[in-house]
PDB file of N, CA and C in Angstrom:
ATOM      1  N   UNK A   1     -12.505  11.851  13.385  1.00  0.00           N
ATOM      2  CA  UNK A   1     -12.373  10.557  12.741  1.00  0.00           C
ATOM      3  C   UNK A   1     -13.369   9.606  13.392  1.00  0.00           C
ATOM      4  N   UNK A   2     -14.256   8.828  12.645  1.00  0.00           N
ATOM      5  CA  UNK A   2     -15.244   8.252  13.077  1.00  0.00           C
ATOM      6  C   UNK A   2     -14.665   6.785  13.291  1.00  0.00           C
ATOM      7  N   UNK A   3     -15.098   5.851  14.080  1.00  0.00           N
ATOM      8  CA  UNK A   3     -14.650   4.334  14.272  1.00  0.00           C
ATOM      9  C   UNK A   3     -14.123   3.645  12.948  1.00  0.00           C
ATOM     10  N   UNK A   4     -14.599   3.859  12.242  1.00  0.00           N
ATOM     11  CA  UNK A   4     -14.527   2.862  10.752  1.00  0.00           C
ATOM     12  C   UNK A   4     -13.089   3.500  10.138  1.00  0.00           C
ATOM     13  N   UNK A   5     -13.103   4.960   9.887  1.00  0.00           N
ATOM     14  CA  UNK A   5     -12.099   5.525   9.879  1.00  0.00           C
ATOM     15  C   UNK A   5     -10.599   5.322  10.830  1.00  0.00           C
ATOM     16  N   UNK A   6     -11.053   5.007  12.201  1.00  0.00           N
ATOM     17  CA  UNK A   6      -9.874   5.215  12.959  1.00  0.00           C
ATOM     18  C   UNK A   6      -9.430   3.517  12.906  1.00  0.00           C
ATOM     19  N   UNK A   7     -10.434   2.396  12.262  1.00  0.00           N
ATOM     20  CA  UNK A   7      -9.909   1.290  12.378  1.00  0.00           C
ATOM     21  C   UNK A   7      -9.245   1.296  11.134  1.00  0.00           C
ATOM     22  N   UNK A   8      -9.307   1.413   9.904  1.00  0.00           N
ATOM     23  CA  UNK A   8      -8.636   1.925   8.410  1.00  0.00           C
ATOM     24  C   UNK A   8      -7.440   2.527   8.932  1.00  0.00           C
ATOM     25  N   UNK A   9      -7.263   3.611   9.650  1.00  0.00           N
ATOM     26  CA  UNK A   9      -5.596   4.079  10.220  1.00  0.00           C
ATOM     27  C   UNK A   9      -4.715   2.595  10.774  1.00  0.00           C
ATOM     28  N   UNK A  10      -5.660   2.516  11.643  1.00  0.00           N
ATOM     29  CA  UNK A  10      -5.011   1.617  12.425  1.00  0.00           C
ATOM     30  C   UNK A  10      -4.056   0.684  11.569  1.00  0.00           C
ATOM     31  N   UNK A  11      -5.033  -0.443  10.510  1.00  0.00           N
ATOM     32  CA  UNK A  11      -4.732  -1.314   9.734  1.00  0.00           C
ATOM     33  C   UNK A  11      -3.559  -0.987   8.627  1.00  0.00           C
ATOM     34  N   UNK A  12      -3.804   0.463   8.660  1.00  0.00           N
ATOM     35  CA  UNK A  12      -2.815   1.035   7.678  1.00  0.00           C
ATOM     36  C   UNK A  12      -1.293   1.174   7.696  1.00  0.00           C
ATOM     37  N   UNK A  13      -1.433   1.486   9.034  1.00  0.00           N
ATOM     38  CA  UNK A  13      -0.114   1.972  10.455  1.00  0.00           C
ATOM     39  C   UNK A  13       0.452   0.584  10.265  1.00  0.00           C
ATOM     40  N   UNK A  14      -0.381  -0.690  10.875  1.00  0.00           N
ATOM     41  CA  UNK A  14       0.576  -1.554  11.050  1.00  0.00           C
ATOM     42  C   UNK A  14       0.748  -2.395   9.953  1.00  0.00           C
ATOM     43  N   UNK A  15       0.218  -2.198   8.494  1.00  0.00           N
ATOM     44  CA  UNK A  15       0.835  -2.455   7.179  1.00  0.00           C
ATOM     45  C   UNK A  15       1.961  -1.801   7.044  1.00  0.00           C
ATOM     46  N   UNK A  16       1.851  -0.467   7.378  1.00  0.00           N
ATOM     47  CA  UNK A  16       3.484  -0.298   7.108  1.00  0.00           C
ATOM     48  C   UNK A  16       4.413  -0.194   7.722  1.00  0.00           C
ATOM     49  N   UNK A  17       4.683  -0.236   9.223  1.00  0.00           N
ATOM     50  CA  UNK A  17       5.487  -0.728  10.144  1.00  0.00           C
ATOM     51  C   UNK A  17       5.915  -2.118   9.899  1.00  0.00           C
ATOM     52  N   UNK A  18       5.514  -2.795   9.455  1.00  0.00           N
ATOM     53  CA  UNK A  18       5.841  -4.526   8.835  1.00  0.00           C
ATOM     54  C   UNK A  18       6.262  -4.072   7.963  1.00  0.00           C
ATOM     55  N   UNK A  19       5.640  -3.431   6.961  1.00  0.00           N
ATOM     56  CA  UNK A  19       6.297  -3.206   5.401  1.00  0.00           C
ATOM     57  C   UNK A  19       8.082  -2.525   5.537  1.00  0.00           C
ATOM     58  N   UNK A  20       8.315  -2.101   6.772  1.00  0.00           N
ATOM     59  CA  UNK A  20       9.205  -1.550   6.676  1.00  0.00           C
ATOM     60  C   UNK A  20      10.738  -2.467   7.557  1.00  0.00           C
ATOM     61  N   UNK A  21      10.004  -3.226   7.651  1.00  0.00           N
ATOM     62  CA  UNK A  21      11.190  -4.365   7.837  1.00  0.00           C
ATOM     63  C   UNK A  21      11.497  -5.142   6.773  1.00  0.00           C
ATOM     64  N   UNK A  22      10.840  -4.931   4.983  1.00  0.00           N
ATOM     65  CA  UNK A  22      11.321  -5.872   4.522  1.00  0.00           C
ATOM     66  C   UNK A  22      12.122  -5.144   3.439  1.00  0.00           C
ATOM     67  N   UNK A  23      13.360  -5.570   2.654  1.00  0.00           N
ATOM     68  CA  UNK A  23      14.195  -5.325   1.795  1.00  0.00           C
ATOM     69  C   UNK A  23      13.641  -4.617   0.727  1.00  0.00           C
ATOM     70  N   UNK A  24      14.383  -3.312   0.611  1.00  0.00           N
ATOM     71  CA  UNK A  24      14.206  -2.032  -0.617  1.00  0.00           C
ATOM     72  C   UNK A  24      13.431  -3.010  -1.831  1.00  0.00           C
ATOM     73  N   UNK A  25      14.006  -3.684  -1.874  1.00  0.00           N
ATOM     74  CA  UNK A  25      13.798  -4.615  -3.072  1.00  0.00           C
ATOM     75  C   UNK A  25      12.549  -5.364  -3.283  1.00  0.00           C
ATOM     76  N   UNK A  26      12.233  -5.697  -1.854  1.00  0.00           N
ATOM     77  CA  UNK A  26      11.034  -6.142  -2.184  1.00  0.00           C
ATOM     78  C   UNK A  26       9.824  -5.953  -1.900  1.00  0.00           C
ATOM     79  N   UNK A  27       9.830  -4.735  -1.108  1.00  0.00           N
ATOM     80  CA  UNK A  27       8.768  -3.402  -1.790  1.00  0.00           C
ATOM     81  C   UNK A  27       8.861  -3.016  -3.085  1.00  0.00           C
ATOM     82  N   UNK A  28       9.899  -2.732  -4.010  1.00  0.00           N
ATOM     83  CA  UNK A  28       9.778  -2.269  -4.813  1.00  0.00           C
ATOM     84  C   UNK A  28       8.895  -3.545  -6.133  1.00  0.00           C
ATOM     85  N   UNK A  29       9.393  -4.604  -5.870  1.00  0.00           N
ATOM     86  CA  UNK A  29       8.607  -5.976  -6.775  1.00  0.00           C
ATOM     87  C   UNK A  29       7.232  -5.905  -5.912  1.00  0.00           C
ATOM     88  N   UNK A  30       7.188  -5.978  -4.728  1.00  0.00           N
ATOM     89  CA  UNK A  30       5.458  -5.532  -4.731  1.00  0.00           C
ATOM     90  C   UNK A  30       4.336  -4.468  -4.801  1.00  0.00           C
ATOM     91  N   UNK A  31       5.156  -3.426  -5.224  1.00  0.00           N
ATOM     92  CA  UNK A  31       4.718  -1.956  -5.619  1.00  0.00           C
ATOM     93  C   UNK A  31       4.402  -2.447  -6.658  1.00  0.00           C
ATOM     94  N   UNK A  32       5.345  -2.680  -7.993  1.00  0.00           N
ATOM     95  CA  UNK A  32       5.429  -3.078  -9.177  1.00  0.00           C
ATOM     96  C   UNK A  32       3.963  -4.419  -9.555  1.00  0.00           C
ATOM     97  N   UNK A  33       4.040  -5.141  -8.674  1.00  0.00           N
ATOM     98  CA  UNK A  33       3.238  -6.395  -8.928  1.00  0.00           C
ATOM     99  C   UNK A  33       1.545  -5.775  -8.525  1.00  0.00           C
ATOM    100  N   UNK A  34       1.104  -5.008  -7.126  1.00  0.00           N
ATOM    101  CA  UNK A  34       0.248  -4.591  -6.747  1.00  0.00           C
ATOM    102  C   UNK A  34      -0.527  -3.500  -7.951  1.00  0.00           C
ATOM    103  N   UNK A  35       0.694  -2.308  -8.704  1.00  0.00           N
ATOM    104  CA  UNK A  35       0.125  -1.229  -9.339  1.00  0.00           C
ATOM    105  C   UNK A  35      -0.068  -1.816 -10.551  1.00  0.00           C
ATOM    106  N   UNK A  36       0.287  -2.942 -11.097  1.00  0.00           N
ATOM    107  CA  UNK A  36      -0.509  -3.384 -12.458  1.00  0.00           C
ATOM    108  C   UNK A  36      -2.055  -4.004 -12.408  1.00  0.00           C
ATOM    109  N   UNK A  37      -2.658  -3.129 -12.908  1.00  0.00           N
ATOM    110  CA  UNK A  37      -4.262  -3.534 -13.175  1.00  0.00           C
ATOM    111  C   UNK A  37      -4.290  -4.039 -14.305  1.00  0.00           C
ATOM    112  N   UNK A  38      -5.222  -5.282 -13.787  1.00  0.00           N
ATOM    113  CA  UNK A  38      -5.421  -6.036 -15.125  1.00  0.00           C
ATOM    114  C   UNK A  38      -6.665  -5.171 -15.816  1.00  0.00           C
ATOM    115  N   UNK A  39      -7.016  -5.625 -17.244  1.00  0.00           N
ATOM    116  CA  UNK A  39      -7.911  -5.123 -17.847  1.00  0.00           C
ATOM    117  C   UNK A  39      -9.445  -5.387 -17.180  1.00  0.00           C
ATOM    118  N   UNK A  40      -9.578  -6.218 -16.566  1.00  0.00           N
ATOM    119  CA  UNK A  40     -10.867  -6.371 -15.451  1.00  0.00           C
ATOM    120  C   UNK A  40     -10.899  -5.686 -14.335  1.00  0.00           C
ATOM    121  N   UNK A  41      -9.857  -5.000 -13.738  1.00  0.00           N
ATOM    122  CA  UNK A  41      -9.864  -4.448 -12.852  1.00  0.00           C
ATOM    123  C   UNK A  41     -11.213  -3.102 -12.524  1.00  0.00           C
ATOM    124  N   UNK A  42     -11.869  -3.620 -11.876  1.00  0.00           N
ATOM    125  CA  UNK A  42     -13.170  -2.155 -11.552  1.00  0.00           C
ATOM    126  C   UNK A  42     -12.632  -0.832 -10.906  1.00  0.00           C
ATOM    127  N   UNK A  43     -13.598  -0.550 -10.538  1.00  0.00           N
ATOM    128  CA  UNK A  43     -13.319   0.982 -10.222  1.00  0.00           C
ATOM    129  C   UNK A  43     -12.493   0.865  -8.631  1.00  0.00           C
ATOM    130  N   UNK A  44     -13.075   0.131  -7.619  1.00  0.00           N
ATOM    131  CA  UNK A  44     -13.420   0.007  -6.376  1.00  0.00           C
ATOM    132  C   UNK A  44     -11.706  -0.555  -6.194  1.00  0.00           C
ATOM    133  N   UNK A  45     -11.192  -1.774  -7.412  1.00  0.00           N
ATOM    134  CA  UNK A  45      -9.931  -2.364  -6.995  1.00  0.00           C
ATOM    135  C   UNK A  45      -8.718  -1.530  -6.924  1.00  0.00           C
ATOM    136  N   UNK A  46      -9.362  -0.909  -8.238  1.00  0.00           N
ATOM    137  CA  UNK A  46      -7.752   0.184  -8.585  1.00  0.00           C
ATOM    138  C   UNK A  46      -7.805   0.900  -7.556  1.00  0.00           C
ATOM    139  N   UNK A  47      -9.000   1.357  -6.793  1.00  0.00           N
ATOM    140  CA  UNK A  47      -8.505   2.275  -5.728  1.00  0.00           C
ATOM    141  C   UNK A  47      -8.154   2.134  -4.410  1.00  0.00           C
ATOM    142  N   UNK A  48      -8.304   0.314  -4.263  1.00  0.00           N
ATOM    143  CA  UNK A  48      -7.933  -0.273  -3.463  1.00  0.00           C
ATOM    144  C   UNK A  48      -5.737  -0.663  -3.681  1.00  0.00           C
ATOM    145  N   UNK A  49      -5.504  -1.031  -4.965  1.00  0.00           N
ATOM    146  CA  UNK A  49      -4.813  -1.127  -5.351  1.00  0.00           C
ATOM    147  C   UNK A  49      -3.658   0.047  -5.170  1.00  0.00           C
ATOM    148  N   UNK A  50      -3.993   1.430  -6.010  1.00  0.00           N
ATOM    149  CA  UNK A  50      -3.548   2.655  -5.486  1.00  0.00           C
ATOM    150  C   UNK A  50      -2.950   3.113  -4.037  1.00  0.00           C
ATOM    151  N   UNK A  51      -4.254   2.683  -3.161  1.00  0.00           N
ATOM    152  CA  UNK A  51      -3.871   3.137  -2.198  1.00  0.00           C
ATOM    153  C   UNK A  51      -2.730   2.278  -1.321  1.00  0.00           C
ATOM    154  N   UNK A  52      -2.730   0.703  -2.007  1.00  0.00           N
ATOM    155  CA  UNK A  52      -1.919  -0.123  -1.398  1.00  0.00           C
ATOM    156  C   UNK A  52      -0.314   0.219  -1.581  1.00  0.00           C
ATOM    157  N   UNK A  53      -0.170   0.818  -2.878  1.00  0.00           N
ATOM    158  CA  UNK A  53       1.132   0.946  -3.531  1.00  0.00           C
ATOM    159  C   UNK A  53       1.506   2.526  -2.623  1.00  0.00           C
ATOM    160  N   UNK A  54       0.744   3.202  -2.512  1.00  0.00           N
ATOM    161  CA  UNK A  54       0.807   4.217  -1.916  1.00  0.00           C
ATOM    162  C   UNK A  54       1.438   3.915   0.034  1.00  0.00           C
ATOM    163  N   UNK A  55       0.667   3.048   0.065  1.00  0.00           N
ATOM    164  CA  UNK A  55       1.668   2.616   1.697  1.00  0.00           C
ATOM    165  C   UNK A  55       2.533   1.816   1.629  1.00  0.00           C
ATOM    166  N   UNK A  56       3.245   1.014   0.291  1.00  0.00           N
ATOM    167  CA  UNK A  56       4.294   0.502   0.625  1.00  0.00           C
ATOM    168  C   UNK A  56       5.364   1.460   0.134  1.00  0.00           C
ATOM    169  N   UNK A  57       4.651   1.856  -0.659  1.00  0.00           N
ATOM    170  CA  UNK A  57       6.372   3.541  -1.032  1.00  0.00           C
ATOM    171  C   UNK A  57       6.053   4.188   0.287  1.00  0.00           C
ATOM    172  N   UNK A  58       5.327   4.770   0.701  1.00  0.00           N
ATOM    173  CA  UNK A  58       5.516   5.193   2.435  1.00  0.00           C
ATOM    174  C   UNK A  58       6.134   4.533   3.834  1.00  0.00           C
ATOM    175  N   UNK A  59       6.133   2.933   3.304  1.00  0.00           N
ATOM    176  CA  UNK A  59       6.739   2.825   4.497  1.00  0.00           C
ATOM    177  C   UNK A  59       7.807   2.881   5.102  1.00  0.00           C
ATOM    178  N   UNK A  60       8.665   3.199   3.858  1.00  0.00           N
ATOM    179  CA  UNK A  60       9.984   3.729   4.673  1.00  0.00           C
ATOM    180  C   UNK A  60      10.663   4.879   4.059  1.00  0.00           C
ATOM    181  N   UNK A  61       9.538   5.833   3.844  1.00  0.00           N
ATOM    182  CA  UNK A  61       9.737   7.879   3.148  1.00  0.00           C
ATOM    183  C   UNK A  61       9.516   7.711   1.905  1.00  0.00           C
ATOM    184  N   UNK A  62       8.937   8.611   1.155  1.00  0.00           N
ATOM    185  CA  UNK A  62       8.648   8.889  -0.229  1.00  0.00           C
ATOM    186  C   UNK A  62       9.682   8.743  -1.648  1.00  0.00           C
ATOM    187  N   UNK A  63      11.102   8.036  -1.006  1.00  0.00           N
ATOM    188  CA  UNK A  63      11.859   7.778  -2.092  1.00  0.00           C
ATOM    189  C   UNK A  63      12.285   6.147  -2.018  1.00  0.00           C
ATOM    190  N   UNK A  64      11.128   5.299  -1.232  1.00  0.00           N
ATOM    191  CA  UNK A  64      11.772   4.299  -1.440  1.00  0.00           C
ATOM    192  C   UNK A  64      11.459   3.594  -2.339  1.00  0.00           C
ATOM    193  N   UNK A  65      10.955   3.725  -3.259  1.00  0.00           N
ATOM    194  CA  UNK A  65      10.232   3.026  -4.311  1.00  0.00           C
ATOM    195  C   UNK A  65      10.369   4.175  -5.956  1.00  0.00           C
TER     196      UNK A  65
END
């Protein structure tokens, strides 16, 4: 894992260690709010987007969302 990479973990880790102190509920309204792409949405957002929704259903196991 190269620097750029291991700082991306890093940032990732402690998105969802926070994410996981807050109510089932409201991960699930910001899963919901994050995974809607608007019709402008580019290539670069959705996969920014994706991957965001992807660490808040992870932060507390694969069924919380």
């Amino acid at each position: 894992m190269d620097a750029n990479e291991q700082q991306v973990f890093a940032l990732e880790l402690i998105v969802a260690c926070r994410l996981a102190m807050d109510p089932p509920e409201t991960r699930r309204q910001l899963a919901d709010f994050i995974g809607r792409e608007p019709p402008e949405c580019g290539e670069v957002e959705a996969a920014i987007r994706r991957r965001a929704v992807e660490i808040i259903r992870g932060a507390d196991g694969p069924d919380l969302v």
